[in-house]
Protein backbone atom coordinates (compact mmCIF):
# COMPACT_ATOMS: atom_id res chain seq x y z
CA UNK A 1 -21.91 108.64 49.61
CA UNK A 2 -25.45 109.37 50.94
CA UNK A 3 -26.47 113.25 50.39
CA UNK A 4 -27.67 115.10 52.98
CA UNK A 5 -27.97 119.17 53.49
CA UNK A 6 -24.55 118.96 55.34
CA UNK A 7 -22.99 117.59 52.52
CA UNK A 8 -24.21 119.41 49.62
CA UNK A 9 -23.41 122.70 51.64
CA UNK A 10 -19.81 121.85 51.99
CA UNK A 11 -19.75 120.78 47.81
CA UNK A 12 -21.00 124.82 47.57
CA UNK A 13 -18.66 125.99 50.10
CA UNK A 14 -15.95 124.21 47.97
CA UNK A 15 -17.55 125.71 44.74
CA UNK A 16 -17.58 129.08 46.47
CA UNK A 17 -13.95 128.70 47.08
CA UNK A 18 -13.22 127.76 43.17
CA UNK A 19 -15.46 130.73 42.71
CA UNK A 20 -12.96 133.26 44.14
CA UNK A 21 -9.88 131.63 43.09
CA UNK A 22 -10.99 131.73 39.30
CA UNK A 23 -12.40 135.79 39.94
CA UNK A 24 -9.31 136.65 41.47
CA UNK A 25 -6.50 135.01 40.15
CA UNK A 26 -7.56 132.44 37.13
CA UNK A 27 -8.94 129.09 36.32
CA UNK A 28 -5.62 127.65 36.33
CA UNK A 29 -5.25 128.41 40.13
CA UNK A 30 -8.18 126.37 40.69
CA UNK A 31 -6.28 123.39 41.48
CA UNK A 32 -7.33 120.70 44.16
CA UNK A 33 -4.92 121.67 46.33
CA UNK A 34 -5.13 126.13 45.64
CA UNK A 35 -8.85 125.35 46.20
CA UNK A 36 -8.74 123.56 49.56
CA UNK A 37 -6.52 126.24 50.78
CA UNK A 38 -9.10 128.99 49.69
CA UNK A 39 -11.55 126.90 51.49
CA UNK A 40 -9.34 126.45 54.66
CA UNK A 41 -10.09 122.16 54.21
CA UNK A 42 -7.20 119.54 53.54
CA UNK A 43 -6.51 118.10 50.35
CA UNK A 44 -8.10 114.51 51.51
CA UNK A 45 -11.66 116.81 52.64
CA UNK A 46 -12.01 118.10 49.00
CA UNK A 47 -11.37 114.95 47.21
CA UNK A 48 -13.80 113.61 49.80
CA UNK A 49 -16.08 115.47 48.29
CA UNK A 50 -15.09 115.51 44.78
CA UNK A 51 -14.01 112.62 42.71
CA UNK A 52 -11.59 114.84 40.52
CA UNK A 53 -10.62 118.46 39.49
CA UNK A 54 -12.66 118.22 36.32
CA UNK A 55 -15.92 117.24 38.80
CA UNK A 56 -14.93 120.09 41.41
CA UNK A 57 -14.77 122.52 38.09
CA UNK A 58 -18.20 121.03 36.36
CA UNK A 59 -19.69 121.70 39.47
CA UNK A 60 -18.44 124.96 40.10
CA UNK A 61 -19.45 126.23 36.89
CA UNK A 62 -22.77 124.76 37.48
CA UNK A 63 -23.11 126.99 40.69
CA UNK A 64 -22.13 129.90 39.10
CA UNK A 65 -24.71 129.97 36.19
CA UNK A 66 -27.24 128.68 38.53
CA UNK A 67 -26.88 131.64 40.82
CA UNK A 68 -27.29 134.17 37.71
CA UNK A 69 -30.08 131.99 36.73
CA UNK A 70 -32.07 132.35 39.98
CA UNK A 71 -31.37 136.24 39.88
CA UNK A 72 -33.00 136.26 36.86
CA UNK A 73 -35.61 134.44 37.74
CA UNK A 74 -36.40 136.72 40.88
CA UNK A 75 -36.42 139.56 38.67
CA UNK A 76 -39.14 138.53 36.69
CA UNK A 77 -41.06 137.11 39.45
CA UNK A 78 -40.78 140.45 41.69
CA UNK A 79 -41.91 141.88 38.26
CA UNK A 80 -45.26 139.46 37.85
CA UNK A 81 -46.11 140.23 41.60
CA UNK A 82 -46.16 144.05 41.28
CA UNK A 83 -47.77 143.53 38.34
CA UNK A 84 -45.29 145.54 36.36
CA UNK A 85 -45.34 146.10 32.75
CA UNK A 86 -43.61 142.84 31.14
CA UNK A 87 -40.91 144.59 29.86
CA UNK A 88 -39.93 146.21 32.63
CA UNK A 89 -39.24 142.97 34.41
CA UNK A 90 -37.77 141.77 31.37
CA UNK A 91 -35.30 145.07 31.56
CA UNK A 92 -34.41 144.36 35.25
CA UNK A 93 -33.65 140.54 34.92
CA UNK A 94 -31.15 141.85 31.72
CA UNK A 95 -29.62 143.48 33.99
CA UNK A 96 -28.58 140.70 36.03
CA UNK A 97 -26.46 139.97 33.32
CA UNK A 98 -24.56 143.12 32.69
CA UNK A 99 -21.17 143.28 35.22
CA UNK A 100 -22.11 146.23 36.71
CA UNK A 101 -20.91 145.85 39.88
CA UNK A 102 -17.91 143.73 41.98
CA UNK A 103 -20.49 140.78 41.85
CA UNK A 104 -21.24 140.91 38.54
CA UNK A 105 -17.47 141.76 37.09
CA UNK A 106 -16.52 138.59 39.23
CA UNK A 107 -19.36 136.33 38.07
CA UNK A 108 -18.55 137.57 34.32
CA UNK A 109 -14.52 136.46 34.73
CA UNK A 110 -15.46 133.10 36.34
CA UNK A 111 -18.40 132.41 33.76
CA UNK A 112 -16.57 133.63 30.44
CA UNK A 113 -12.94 131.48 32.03
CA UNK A 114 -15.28 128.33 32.19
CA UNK A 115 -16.28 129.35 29.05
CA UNK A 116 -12.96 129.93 27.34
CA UNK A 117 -11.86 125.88 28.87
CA UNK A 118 -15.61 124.22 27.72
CA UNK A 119 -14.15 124.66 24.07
CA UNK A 120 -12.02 121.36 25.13
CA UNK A 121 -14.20 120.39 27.81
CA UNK A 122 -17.92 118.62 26.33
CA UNK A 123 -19.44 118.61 29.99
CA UNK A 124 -18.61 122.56 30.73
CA UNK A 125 -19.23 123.42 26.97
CA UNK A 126 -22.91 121.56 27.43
CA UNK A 127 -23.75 123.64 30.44
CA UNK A 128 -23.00 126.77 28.53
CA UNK A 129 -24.96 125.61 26.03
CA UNK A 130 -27.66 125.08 28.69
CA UNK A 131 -27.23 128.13 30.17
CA UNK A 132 -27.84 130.21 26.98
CA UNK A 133 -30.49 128.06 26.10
CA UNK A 134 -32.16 128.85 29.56
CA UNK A 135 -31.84 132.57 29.27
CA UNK A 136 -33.11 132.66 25.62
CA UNK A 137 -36.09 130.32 26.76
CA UNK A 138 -37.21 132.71 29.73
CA UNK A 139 -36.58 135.63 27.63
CA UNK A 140 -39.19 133.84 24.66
CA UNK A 141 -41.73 133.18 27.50
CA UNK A 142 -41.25 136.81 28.59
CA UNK A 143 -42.14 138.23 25.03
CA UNK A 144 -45.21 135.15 24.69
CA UNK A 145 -46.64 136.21 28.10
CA UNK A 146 -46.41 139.94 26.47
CA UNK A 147 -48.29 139.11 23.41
CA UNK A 148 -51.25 137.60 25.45
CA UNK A 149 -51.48 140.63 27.31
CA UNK A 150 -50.86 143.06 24.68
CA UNK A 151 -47.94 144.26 24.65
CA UNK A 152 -46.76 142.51 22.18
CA UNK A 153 -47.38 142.27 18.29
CA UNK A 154 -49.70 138.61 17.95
CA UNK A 155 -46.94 138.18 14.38
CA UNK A 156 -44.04 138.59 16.48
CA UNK A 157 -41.48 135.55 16.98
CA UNK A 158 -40.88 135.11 20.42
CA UNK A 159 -37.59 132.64 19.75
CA UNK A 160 -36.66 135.22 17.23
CA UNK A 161 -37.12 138.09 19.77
CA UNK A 162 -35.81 136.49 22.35
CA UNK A 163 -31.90 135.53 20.32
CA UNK A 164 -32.04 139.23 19.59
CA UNK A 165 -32.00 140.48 23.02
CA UNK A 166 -29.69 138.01 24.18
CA UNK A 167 -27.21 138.99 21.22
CA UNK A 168 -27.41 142.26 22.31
CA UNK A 169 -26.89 141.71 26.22
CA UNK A 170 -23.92 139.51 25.63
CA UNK A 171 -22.58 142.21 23.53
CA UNK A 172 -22.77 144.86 25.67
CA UNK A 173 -21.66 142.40 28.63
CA UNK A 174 -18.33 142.36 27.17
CA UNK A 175 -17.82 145.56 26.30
CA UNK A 176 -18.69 146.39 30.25
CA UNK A 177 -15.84 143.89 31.35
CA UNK A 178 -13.46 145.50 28.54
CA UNK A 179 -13.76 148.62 28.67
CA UNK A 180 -16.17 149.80 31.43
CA UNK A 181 -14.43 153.34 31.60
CA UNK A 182 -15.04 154.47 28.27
CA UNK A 183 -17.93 156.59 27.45
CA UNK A 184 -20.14 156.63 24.50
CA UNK A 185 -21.72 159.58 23.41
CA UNK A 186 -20.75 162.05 26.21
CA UNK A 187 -22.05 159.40 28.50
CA UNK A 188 -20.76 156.33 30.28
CA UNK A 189 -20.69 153.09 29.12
CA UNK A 190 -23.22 151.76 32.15
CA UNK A 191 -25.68 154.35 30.47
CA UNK A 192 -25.62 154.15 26.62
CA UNK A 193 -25.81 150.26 27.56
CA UNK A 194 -29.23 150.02 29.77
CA UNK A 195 -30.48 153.12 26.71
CA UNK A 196 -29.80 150.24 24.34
CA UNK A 197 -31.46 147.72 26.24
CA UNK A 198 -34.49 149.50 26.79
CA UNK A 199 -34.40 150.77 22.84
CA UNK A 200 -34.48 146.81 22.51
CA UNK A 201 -37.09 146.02 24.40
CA UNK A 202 -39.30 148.77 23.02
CA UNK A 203 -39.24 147.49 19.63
CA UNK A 204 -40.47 144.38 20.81
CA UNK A 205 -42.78 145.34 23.59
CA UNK A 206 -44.79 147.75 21.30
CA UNK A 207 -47.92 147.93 23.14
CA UNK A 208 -49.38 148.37 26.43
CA UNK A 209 -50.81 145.55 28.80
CA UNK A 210 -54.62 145.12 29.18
CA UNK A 211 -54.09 142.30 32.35
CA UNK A 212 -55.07 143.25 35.75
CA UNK A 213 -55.28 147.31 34.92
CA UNK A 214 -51.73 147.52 33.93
């Protein structure tokens, strides 16, 4: 079937549909036919556009992560043109990643149920493994861009550095989704988590930046 910007926009409306199904009620609700009536399309429309559940789900999860991924992105980018301290963009993409919000408490169910099926699945399990891989790599740029600026230690491992802080964030993701109530230390969750974050960051982003006055 030829691709044009008509079809690929139905495919994410589709995907958008799986989306809600799998935030609101579960993955196993995401059935051909429970996701063409989310979408408001007949059966025959979806499968037009999908060859099979397990494409319509590969694809879906690949939307989701993408989405995150792009946020991320921004973050650091809005960070680079205000000519912010690295770790301070590096702090706001993290957060990106945190459910901190209805977005992000929906984007951590459908990412972590994809998650929970790739342990069967090789195709979703290889986009997870994609997807962490991703993170980790921007994070590792983010510390390398801080050592040539200062900010960072010239000895320090920026794939070490970089696993760190992404153990940490998925860590305190899940204790968000858990338990996003409970407080730590007289203080909500939401808090103690971005304190930890930044105590992160500051162990790795020692110095101060001598680029463009920063």
């Amino acid at each position: 079937m030829p691709r044009t910007a008509d079809h690929d926009a139905r495919r994410r409306e589709i995907a958008a549909a799986v989306h809600r199904l799998v935030a609101t009620v579960g993955l196993d609700a995401a059935t051909v036919a429970g996701v063409a009536r989310e979408a408001g399309f007949s059966v025959g429309l979806v499968q037009h556009y999908f060859r099979s559940k397990d494409d319509l789900l590969l694809f879906a999860y690949r939307q989701v992560t993408a989405a995150v991924g792009d946020r991320v992105a921004a973050r650091v980018a809005e960070g680079e043109r205000e000519r912010r301290p690295v770790a301070d963009a590096v702090f706001e993409s993290l957060r990106e990643l945190l459910p901190l919000d209805d977005r992000g408490r929906d984007e951590y169910r459908v990412t972590h149920a994809f998650l929970g099926r790739s342990l069967d699945d090789p195709a979703l399990a290889e986009v997870a493994r994609t997807t962490a891989a991703g993170i980790r790599a921007r994070l590792a740029a983010a510390v390398a861009n801080g050592k040539a600026c200062g900010e960072v230690e010239p000895a320090l491992d920026p794939a070490t550095a970089a696993t760190h802080i992404a153990a940490l964030v998925d860590g305190l993701a899940e204790q968000l989704h858990q338990d996003p109530a409970r407080t730590v230390g007289g203080r909500p969750l939401v808090a103690a988590a971005e304190d930890l974050i930044r105590t992160c960051l500051a162990g790795v982003f020692t110095g101060e930046c001598r680029h463009d006055g920063r």
